[in-house]
Protein backbone atom coordinates (compact mmCIF):
# COMPACT_ATOMS: atom_id res chain seq x y z
CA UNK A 1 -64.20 0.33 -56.00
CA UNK A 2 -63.47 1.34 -52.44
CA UNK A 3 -59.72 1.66 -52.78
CA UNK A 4 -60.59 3.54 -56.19
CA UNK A 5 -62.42 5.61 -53.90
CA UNK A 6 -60.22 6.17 -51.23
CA UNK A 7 -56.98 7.09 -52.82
CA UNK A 8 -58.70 9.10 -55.54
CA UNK A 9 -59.74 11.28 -52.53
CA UNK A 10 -56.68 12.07 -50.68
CA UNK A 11 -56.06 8.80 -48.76
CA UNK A 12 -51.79 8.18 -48.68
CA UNK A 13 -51.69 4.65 -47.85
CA UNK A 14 -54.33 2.09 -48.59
CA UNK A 15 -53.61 -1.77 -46.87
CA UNK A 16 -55.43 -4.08 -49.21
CA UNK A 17 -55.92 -7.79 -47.49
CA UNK A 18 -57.03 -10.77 -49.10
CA UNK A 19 -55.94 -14.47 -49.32
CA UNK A 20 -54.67 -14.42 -52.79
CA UNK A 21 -51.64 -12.44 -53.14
CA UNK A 22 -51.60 -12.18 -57.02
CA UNK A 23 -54.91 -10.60 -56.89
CA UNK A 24 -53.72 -8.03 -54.05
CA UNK A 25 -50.48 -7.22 -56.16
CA UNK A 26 -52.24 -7.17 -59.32
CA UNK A 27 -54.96 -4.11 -57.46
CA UNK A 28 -51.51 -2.44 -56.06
CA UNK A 29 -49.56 -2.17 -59.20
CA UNK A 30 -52.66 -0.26 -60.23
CA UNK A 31 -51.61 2.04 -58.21
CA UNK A 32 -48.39 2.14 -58.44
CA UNK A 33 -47.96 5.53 -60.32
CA UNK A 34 -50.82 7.55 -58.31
CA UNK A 35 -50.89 9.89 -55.63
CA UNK A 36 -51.40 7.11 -52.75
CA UNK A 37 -50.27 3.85 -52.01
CA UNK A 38 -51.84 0.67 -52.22
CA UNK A 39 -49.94 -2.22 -50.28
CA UNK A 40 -50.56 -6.09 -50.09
CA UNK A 41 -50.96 -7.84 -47.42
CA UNK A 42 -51.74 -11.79 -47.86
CA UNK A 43 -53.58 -12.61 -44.87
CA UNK A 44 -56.71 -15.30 -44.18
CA UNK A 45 -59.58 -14.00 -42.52
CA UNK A 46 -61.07 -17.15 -40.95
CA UNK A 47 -57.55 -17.73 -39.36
CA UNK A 48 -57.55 -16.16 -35.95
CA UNK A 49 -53.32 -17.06 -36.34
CA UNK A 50 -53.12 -14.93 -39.81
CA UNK A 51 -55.32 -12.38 -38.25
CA UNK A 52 -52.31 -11.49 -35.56
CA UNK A 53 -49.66 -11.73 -38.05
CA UNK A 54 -51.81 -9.10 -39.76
CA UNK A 55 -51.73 -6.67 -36.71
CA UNK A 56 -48.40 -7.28 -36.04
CA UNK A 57 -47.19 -6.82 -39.54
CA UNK A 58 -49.85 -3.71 -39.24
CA UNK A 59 -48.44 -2.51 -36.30
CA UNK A 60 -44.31 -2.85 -37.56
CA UNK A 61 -45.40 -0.23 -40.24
CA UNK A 62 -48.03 2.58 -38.42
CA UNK A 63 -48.45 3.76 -35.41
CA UNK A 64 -51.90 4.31 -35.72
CA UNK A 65 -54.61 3.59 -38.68
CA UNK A 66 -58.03 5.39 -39.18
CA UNK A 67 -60.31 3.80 -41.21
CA UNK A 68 -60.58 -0.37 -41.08
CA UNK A 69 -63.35 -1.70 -43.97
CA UNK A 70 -64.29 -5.10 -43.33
CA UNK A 71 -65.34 -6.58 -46.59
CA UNK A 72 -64.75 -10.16 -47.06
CA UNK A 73 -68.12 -12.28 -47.99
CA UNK A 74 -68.69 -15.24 -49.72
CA UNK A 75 -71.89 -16.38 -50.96
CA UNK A 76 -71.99 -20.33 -48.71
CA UNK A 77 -73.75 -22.99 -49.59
CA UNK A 78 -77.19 -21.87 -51.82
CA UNK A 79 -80.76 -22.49 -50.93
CA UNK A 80 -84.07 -23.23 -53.26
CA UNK A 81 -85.99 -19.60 -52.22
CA UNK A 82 -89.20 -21.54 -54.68
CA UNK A 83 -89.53 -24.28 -51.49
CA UNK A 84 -92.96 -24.26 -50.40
CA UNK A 85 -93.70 -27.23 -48.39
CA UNK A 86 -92.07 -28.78 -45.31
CA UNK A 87 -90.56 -31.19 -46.78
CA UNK A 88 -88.79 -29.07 -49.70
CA UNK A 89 -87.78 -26.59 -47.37
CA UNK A 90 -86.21 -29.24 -44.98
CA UNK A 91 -84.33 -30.79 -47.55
CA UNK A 92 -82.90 -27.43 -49.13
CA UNK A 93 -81.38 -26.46 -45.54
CA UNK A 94 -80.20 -30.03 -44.72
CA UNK A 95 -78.29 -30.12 -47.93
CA UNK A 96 -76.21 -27.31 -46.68
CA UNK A 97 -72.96 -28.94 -46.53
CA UNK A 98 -70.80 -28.35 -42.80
CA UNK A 99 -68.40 -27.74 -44.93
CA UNK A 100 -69.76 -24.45 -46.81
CA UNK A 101 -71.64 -23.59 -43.77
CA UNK A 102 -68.89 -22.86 -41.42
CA UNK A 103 -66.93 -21.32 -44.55
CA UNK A 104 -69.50 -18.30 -44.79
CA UNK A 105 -70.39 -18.60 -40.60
CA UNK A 106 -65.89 -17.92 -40.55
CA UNK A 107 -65.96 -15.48 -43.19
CA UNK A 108 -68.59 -13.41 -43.18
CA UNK A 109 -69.30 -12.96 -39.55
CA UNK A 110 -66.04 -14.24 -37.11
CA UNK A 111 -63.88 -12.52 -39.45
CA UNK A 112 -65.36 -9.23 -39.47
CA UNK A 113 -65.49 -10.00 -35.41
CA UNK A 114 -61.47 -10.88 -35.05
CA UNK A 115 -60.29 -8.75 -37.25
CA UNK A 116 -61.83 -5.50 -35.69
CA UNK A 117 -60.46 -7.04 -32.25
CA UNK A 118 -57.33 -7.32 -33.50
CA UNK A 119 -56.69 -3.72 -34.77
CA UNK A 120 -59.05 -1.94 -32.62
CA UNK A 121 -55.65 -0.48 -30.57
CA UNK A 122 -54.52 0.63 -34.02
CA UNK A 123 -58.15 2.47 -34.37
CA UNK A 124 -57.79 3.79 -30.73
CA UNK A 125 -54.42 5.72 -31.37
CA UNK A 126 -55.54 7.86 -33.88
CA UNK A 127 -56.29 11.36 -33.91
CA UNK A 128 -58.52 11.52 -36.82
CA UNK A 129 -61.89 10.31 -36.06
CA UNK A 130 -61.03 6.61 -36.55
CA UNK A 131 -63.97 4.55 -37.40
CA UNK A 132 -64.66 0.94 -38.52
CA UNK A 133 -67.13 0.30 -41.79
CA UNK A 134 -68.78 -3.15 -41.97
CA UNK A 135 -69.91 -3.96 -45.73
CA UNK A 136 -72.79 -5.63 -45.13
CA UNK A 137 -75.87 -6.77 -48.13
CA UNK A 138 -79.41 -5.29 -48.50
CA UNK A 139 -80.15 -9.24 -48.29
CA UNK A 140 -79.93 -8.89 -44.03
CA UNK A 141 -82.99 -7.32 -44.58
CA UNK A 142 -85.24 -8.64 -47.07
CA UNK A 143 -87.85 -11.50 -45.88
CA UNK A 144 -86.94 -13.52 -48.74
CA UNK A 145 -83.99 -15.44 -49.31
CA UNK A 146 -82.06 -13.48 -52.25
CA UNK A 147 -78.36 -15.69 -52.05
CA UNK A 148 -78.76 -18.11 -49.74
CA UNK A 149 -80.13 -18.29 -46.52
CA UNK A 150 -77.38 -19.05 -44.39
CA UNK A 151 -75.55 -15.51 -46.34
CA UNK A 152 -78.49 -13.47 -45.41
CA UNK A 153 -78.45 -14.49 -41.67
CA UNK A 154 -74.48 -14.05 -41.62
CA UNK A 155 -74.82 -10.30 -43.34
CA UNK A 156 -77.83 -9.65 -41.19
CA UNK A 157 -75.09 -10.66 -38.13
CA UNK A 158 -72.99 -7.35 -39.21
CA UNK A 159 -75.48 -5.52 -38.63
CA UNK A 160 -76.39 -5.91 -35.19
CA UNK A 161 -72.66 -6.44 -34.37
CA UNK A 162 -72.12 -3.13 -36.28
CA UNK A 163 -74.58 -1.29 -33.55
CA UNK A 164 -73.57 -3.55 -30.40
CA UNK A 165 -69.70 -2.45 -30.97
CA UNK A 166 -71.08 0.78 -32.29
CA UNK A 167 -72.49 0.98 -28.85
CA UNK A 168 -69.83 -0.48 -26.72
CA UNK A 169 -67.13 1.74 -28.20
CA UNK A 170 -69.57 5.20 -27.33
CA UNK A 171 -66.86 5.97 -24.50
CA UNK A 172 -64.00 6.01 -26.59
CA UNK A 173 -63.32 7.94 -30.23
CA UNK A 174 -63.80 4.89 -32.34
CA UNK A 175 -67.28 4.66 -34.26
CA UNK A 176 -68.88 1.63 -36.18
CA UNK A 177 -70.80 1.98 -38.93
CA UNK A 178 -72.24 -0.35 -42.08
CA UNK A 179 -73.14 -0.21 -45.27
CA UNK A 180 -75.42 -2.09 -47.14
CA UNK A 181 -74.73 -3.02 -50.76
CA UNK A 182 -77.74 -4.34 -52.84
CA UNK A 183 -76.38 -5.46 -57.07
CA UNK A 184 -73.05 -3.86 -57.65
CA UNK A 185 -70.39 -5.29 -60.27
CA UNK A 186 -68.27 -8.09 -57.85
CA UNK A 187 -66.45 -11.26 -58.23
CA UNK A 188 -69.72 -12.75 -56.06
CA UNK A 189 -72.23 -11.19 -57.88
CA UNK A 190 -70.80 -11.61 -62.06
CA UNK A 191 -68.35 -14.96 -60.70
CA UNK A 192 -65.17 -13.59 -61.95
CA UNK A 193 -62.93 -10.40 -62.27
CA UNK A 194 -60.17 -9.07 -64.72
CA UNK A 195 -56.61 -9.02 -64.30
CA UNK A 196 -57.25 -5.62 -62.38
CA UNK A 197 -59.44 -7.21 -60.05
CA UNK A 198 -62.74 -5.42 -61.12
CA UNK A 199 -65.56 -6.97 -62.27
CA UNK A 200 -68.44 -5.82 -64.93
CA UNK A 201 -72.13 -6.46 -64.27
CA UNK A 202 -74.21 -5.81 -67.37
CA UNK A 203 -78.11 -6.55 -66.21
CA UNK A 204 -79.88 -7.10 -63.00
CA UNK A 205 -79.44 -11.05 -62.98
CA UNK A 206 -83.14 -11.05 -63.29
CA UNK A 207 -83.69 -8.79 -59.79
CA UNK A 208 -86.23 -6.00 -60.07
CA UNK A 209 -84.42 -3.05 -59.42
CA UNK A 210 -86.34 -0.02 -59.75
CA UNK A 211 -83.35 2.21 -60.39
CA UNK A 212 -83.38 -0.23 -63.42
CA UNK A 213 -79.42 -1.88 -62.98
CA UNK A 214 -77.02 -2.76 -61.00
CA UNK A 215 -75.44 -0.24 -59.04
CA UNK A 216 -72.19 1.70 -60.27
CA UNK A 217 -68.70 1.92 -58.85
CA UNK A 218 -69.19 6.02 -58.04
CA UNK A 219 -72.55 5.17 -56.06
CA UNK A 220 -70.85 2.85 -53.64
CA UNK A 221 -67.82 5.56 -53.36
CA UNK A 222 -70.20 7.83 -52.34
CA UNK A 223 -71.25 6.09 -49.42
CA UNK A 224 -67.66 5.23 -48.23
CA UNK A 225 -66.65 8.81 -49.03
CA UNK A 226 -69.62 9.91 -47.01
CA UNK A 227 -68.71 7.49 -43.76
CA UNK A 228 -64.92 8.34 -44.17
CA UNK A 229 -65.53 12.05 -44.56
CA UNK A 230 -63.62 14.12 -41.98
CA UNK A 231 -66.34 16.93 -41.84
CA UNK A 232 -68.52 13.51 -41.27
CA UNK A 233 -67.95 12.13 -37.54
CA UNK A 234 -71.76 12.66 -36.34
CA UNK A 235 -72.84 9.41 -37.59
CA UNK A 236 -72.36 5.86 -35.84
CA UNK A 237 -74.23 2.53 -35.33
CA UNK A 238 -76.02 3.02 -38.33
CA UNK A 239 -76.24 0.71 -42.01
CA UNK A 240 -76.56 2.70 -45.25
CA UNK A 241 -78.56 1.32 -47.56
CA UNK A 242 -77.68 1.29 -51.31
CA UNK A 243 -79.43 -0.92 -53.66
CA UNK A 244 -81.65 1.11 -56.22
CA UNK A 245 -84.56 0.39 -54.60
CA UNK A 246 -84.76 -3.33 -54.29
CA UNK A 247 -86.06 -3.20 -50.57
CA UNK A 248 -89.01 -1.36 -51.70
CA UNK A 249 -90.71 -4.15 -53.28
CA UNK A 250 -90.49 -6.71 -51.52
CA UNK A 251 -90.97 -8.05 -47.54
CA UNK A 252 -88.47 -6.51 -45.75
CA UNK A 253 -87.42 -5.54 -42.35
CA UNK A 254 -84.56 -2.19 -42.79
């Protein structure tokens, strides 16, 4: 939904990264007959080696780039949110495999964190109000553990690195700035996706959403559109939250 929304407003050349490259070519040949490109790049986030091959393949091809969305997350290992004594609550956090915890600790947060290192000179050499988004999850804020806790600490990570490098790049041009998804239609939230790559989320997965469903593709282009906006540079180090609602009713901390 964010490359829908970025070509479909003007953007000429999307970079699309992911480990699996039939997935990435299958979203690019989408594409293929529009006004912008979309072009593949396989490339493994928790890989600090594939990370440079990424800037350097990056770099070979632009001179500058304006707009880096961080947006790889996986779910980790789950945790039993109906634990109510110490014992039950010891045992669902020891089960945790090391495994599936440093997978999500890699992903969600030292990926985000190497990959803007990496291609922050990219960022710094444009001209056009270059700016990093971090996709964060309304679940960094709630006080109750909504996929696991060790994915709520990791997305409520982005956020405070979004407003420390938000912060530390205030001399230069380069903003930071997060948004924070509640249910949309994903591969993490429904399990799978089409041969396009999108996925379809019917009901609320038993959530209480106020807004009454999951969140659609046009809402979450909206808030990218609004971040990547070039009448829109006034706003940096903050999180956007979009999630119908959720945060309203229960303990929470945005």
């Amino acid at each position: 939904m964010i490359v829908r929304a970025l070509v479909a407003n003007g953007v000429k050349r999307v970079y699309i990264v992911a480990r699996r490259l039939e997935t990435l070519e299958a979203t690019a040949k989408e594409f293929a007959e529009g006004r912008g490109q979309v072009l593949p790049i396989q490339a493994d986030v928790t890989d600090k080696s594939s990370i440079k091959e990424l800037k350097d393949h990056l770099e070979s091809k632009e001179k500058y780039i304006d707009i880096l969305v961080n947006n790889a997350g996986i779910s980790g290992p789950g945790f039993d949110s109906s634990s109510n004594t110490v014992e039950s609550i010891a045992q669902s956090m020891w089960s945790a495999s090391e495994e599936g915890a440093d997978e999500v600790l890699k992903t969600n947060i030292l990926g985000y964190f190497f990959t803007s290192a990496a291609l922050l000179p990219l960022l710094g050499r444009s001209q056009n109000n270059p700016q990093i988004i971090n996709i964060s999850s309304n679940a960094s804020f709630g006080r109750r553990t909504m996929a696991g806790m060790l994915y709520s600490m990791t997305k409520a990570s982005i956020n405070h690195f979004t407003k420390l490098l938000a912060t530390q790049l205030s001399p230069t041009k380069i903003r930071c700035n997060a948004i924070a998804p509640g249910l949309y239609p994903s591969e993490l939230t429904s399990g799978e996706s089409d041969e396009k790559n999108l996925s379809s989320l019917q009901n609320t997965l038993g959530i209480e959403v106020p807004a009454g469903r999951p969140g659609r593709d046009k809402e979450m282009a909206a808030a990218i559109l609004f971040l990547a906006s070039k009448n829109q540079i006034y706003t940096s180090g903050s999180v956007i939250l979009t999630d119908g609602g959720v945060l309203n009713l229960m303990p929470s901390s945005y």
